[in-house]
PDB file of N, CA and C in Angstrom:
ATOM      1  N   UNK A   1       0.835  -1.171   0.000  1.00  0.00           N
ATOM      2  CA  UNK A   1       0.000   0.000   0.000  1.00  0.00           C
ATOM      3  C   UNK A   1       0.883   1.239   0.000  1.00  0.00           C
ATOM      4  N   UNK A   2       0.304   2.104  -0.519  1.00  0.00           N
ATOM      5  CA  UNK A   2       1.340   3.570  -0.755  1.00  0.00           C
ATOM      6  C   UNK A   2       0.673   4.716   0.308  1.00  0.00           C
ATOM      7  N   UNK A   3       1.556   5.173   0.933  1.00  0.00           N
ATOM      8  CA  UNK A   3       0.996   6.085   1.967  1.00  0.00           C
ATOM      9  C   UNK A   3       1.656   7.171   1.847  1.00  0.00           C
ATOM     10  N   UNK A   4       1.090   8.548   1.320  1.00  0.00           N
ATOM     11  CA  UNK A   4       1.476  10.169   1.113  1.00  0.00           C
ATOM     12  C   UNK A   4       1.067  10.912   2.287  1.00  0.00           C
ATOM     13  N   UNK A   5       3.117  11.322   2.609  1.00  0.00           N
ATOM     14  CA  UNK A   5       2.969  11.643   3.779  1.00  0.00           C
ATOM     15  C   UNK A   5       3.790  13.544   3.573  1.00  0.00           C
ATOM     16  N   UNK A   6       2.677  14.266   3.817  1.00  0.00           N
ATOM     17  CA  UNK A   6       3.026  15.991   3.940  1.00  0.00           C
ATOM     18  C   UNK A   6       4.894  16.244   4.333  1.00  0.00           C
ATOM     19  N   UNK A   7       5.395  17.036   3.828  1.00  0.00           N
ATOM     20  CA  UNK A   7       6.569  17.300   4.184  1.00  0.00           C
ATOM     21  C   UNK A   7       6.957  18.938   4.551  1.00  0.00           C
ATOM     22  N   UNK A   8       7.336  19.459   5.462  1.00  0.00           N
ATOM     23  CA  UNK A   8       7.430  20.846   5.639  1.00  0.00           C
ATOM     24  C   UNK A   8       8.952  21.366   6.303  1.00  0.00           C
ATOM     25  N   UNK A   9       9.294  22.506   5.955  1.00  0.00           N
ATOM     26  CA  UNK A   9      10.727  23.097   6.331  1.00  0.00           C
ATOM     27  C   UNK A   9      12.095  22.028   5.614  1.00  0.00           C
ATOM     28  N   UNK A  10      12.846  22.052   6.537  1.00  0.00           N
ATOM     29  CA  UNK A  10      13.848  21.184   6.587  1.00  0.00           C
ATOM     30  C   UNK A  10      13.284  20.065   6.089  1.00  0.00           C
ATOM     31  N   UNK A  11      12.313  19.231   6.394  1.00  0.00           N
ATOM     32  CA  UNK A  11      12.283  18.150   5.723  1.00  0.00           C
ATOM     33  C   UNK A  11      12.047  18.164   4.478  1.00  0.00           C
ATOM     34  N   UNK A  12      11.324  19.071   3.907  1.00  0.00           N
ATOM     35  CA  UNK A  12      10.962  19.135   2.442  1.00  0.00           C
ATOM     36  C   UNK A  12      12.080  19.421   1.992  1.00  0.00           C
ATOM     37  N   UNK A  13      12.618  20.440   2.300  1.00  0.00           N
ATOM     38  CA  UNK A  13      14.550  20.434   1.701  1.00  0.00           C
ATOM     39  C   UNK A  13      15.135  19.053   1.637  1.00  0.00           C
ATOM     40  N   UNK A  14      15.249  18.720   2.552  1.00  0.00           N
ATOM     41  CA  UNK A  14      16.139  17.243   2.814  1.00  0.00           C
ATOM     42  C   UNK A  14      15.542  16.516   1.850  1.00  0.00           C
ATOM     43  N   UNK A  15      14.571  16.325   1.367  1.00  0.00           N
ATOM     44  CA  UNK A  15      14.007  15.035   0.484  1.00  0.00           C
ATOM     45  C   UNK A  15      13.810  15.958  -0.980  1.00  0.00           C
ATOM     46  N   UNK A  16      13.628  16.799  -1.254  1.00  0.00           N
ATOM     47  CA  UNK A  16      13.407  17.650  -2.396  1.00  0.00           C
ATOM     48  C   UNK A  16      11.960  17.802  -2.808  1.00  0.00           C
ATOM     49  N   UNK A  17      11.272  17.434  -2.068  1.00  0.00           N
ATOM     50  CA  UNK A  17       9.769  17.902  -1.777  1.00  0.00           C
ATOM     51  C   UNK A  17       8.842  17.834  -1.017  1.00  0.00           C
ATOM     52  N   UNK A  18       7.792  18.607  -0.977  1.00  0.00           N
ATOM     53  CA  UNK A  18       6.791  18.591  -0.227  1.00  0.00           C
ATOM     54  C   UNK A  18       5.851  17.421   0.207  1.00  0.00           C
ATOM     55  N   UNK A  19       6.136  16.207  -0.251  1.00  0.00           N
ATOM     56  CA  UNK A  19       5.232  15.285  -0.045  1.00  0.00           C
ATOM     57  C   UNK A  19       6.636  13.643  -0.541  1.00  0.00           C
ATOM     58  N   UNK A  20       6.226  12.689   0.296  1.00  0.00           N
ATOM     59  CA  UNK A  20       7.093  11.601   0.258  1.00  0.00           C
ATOM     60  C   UNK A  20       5.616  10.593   0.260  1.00  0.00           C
ATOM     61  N   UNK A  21       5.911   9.604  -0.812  1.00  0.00           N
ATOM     62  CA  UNK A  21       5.178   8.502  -1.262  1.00  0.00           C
ATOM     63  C   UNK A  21       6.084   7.517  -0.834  1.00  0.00           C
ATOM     64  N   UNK A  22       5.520   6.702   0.374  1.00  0.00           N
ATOM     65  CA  UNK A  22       6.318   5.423   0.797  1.00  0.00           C
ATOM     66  C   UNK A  22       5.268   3.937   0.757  1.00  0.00           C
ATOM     67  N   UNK A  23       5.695   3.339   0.433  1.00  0.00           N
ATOM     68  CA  UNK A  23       5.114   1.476   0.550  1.00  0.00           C
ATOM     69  C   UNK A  23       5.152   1.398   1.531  1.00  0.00           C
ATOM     70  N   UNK A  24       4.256   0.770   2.332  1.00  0.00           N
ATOM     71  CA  UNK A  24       3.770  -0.161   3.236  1.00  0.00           C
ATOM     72  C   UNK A  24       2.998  -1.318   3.210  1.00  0.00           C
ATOM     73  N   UNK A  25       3.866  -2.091   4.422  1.00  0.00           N
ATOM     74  CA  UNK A  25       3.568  -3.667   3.955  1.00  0.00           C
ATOM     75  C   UNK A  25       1.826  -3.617   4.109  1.00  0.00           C
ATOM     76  N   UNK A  26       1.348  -3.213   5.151  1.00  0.00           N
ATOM     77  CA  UNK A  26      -0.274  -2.899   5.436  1.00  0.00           C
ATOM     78  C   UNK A  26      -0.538  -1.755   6.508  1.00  0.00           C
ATOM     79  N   UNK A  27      -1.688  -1.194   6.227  1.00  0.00           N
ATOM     80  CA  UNK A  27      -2.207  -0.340   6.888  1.00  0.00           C
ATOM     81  C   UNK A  27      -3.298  -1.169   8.193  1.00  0.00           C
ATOM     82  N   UNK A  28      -3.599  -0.632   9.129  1.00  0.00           N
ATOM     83  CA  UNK A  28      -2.760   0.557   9.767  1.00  0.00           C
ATOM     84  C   UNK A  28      -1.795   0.016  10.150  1.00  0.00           C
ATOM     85  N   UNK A  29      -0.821   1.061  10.268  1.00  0.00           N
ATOM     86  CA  UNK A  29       0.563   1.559  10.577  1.00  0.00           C
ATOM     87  C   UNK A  29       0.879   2.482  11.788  1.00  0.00           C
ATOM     88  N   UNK A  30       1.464   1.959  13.071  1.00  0.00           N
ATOM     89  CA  UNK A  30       1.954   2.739  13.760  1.00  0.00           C
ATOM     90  C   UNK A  30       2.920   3.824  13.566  1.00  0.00           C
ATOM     91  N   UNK A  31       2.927   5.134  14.103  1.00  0.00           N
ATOM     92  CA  UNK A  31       3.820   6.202  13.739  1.00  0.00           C
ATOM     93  C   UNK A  31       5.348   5.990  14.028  1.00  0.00           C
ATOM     94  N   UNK A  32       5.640   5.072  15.136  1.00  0.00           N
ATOM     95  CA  UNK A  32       7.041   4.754  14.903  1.00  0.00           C
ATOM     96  C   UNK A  32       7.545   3.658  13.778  1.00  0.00           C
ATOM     97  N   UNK A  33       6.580   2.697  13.454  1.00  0.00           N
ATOM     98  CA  UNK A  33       7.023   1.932  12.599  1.00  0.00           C
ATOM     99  C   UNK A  33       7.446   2.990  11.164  1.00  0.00           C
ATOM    100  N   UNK A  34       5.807   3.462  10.758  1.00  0.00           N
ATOM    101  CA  UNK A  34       6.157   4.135   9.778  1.00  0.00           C
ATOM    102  C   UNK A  34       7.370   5.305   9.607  1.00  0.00           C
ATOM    103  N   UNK A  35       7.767   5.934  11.186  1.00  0.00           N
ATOM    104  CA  UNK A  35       9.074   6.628  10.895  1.00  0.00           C
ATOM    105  C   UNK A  35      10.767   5.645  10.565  1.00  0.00           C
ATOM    106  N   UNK A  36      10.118   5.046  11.056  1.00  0.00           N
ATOM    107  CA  UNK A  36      11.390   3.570  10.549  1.00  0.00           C
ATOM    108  C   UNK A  36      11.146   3.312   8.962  1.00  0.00           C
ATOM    109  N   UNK A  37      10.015   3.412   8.408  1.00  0.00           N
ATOM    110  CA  UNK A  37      10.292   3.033   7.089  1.00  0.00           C
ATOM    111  C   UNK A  37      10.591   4.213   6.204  1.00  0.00           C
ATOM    112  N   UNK A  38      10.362   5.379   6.629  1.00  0.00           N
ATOM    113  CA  UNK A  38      10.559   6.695   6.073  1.00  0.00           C
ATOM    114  C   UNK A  38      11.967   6.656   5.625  1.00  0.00           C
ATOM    115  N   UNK A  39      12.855   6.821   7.324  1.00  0.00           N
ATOM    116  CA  UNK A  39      14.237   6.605   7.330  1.00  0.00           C
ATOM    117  C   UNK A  39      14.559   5.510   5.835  1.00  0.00           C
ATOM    118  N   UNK A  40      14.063   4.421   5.844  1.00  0.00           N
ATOM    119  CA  UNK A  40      14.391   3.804   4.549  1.00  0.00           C
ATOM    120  C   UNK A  40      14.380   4.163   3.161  1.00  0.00           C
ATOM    121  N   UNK A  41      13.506   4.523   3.470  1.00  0.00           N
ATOM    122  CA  UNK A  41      12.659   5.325   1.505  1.00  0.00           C
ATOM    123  C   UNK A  41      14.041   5.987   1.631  1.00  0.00           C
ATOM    124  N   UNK A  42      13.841   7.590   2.151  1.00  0.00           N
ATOM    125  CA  UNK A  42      14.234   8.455   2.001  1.00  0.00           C
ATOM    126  C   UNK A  42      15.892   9.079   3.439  1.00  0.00           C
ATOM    127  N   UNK A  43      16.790   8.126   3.411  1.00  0.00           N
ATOM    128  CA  UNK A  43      17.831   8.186   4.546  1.00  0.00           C
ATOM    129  C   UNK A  43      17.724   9.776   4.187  1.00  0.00           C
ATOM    130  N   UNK A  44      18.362  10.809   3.779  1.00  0.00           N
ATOM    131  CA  UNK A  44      18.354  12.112   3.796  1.00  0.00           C
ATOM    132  C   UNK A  44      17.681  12.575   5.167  1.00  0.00           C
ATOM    133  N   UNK A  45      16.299  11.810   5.136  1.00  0.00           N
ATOM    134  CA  UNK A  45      15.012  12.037   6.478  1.00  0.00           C
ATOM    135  C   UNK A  45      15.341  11.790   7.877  1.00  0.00           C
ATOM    136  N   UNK A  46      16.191  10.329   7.707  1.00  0.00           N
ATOM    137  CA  UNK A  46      17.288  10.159   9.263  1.00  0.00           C
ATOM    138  C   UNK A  46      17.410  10.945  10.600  1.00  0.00           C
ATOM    139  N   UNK A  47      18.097  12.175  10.659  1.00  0.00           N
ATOM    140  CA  UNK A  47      18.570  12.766  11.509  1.00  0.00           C
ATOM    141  C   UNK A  47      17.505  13.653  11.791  1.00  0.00           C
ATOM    142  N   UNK A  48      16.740  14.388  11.150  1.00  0.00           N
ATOM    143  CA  UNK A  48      15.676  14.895  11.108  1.00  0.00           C
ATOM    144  C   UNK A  48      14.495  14.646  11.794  1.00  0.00           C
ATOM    145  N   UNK A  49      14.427  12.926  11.134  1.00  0.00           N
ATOM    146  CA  UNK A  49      12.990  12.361  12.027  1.00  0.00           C
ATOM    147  C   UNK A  49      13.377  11.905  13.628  1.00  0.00           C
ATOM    148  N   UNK A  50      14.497  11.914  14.394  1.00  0.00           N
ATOM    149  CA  UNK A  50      14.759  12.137  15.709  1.00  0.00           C
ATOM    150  C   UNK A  50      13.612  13.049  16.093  1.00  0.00           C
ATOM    151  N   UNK A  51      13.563  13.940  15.504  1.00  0.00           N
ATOM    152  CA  UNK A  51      12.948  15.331  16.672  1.00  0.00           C
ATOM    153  C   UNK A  51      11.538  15.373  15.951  1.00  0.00           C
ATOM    154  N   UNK A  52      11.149  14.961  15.097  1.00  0.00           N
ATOM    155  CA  UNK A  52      10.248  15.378  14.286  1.00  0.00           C
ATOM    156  C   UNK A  52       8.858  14.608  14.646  1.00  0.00           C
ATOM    157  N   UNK A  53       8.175  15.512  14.762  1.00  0.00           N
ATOM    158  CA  UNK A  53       6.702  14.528  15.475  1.00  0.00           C
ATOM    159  C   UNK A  53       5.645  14.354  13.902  1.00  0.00           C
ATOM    160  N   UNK A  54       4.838  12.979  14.272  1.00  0.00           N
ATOM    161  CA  UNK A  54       3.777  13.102  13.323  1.00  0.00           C
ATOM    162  C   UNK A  54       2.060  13.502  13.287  1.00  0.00           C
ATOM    163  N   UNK A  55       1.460  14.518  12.637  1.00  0.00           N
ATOM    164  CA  UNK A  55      -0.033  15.071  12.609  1.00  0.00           C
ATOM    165  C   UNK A  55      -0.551  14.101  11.523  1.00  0.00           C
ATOM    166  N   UNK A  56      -2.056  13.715  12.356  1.00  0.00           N
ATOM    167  CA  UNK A  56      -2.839  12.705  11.601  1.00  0.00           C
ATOM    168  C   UNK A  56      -3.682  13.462  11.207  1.00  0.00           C
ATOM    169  N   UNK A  57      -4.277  13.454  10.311  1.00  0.00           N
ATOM    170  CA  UNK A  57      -5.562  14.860  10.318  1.00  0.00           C
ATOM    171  C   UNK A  57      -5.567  16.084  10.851  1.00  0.00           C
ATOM    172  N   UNK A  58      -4.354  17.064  10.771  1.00  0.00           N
ATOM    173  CA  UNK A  58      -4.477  17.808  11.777  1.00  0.00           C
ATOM    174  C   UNK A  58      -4.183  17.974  12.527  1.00  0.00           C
ATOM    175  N   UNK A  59      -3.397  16.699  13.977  1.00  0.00           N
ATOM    176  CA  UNK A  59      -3.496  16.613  15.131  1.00  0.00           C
ATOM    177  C   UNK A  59      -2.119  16.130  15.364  1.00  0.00           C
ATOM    178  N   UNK A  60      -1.554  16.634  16.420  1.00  0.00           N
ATOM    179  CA  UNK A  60      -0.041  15.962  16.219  1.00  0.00           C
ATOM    180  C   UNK A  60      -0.751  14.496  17.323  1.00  0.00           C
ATOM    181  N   UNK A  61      -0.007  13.690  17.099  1.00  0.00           N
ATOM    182  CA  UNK A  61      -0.026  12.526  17.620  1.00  0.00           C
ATOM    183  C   UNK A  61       1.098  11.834  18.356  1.00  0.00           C
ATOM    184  N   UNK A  62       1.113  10.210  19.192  1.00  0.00           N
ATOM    185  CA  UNK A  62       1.784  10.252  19.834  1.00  0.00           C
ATOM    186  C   UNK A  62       2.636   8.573  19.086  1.00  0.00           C
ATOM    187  N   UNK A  63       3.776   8.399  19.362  1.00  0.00           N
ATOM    188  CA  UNK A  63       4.644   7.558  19.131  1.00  0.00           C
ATOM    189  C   UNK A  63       3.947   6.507  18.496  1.00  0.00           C
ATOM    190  N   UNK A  64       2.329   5.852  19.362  1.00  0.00           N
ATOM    191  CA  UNK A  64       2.232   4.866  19.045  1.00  0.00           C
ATOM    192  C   UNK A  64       0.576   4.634  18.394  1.00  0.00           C
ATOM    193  N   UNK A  65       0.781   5.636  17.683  1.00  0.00           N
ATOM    194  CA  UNK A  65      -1.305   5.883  17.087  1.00  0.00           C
ATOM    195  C   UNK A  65      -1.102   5.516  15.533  1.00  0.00           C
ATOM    196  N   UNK A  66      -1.909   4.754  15.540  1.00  0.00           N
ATOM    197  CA  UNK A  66      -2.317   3.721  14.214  1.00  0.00           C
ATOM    198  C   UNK A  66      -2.875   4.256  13.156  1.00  0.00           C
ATOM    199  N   UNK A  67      -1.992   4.280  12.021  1.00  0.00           N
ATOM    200  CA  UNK A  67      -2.728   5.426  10.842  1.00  0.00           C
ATOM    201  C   UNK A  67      -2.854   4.870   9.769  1.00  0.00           C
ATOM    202  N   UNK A  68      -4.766   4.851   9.453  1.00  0.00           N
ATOM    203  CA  UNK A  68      -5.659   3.711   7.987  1.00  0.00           C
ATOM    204  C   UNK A  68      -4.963   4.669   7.029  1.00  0.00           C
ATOM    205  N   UNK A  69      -5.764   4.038   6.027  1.00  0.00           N
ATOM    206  CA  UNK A  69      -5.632   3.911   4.530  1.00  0.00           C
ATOM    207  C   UNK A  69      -6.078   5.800   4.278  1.00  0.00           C
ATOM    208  N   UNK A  70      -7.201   6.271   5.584  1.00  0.00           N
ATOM    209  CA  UNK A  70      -8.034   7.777   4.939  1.00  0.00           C
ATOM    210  C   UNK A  70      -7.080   8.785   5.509  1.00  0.00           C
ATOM    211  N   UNK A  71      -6.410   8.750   6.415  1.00  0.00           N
ATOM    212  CA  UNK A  71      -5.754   9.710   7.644  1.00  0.00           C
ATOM    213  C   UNK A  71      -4.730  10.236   6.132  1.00  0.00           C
ATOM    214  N   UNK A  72      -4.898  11.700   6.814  1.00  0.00           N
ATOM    215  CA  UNK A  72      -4.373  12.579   6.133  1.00  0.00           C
ATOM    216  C   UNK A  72      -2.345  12.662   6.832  1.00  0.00           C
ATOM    217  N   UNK A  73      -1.188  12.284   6.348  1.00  0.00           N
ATOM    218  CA  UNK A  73      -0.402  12.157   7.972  1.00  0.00           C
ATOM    219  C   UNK A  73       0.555  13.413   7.115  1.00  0.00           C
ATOM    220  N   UNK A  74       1.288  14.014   8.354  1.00  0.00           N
ATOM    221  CA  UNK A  74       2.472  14.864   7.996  1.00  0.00           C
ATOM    222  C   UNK A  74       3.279  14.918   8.853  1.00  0.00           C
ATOM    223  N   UNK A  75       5.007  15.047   8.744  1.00  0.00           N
ATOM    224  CA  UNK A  75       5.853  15.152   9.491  1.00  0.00           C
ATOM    225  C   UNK A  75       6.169  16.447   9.661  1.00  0.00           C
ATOM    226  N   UNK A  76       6.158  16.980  11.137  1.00  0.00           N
ATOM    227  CA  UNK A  76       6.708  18.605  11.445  1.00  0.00           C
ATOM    228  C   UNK A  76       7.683  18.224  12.508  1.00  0.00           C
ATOM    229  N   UNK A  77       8.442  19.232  11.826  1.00  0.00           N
ATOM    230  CA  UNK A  77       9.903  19.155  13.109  1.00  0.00           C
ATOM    231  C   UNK A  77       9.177  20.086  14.072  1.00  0.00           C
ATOM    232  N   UNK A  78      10.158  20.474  15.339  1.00  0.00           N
ATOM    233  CA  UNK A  78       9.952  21.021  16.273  1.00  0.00           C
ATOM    234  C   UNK A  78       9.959  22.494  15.723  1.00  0.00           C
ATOM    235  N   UNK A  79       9.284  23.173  16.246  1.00  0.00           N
ATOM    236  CA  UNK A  79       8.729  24.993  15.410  1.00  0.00           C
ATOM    237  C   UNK A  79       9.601  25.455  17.246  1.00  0.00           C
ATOM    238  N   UNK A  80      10.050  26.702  16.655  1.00  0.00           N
ATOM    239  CA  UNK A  80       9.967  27.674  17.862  1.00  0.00           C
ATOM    240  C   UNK A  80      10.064  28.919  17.106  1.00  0.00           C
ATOM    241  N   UNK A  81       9.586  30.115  18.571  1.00  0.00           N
ATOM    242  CA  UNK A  81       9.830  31.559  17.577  1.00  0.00           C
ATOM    243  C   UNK A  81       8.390  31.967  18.459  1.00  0.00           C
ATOM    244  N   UNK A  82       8.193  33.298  18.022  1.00  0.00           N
ATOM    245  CA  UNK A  82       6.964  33.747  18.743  1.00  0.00           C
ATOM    246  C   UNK A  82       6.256  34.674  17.637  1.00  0.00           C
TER     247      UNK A  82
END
């Protein structure tokens, strides 16, 4: 299954765009697994996805939340600034 996952700042630099299309063996997919397969697709993503949390629809989420086939997902690094 192919899962399109949002890319923003630094990460979209690091990979050369805004959006990363990765295979998965099946959905759902936990957010750490799927950051383990990211790291694969795309190593550039590596050092990055340390700090970098994942939003399911919107919502940042936590290490271990299960994301179907509809969930909208995106990786954001850590933001600061006011």
């Amino acid at each position: 299954m192919k899962l399109a996952i949002k890319l923003f700042g630094p990460e979209a630099r690091a990979a050369g765009s805004g959006e990363l299309v990765v295979d998965v063996a099946a959905l759902p997919i936990g957010c750490d697994a799927l950051r383990r397969r990211v790291a694969e697709v795309e190593p550039k993503l590596t050092n990055l996805l340390v700090t970098a949390r994942f939003a399911v629809n919107y919502t940042f989420v936590d290490a271990d939340h299960m994301i179907g086939a509809d969930d909208e997902v995106a990786i954001i690094n850590q933001v600061c600034g006011g």
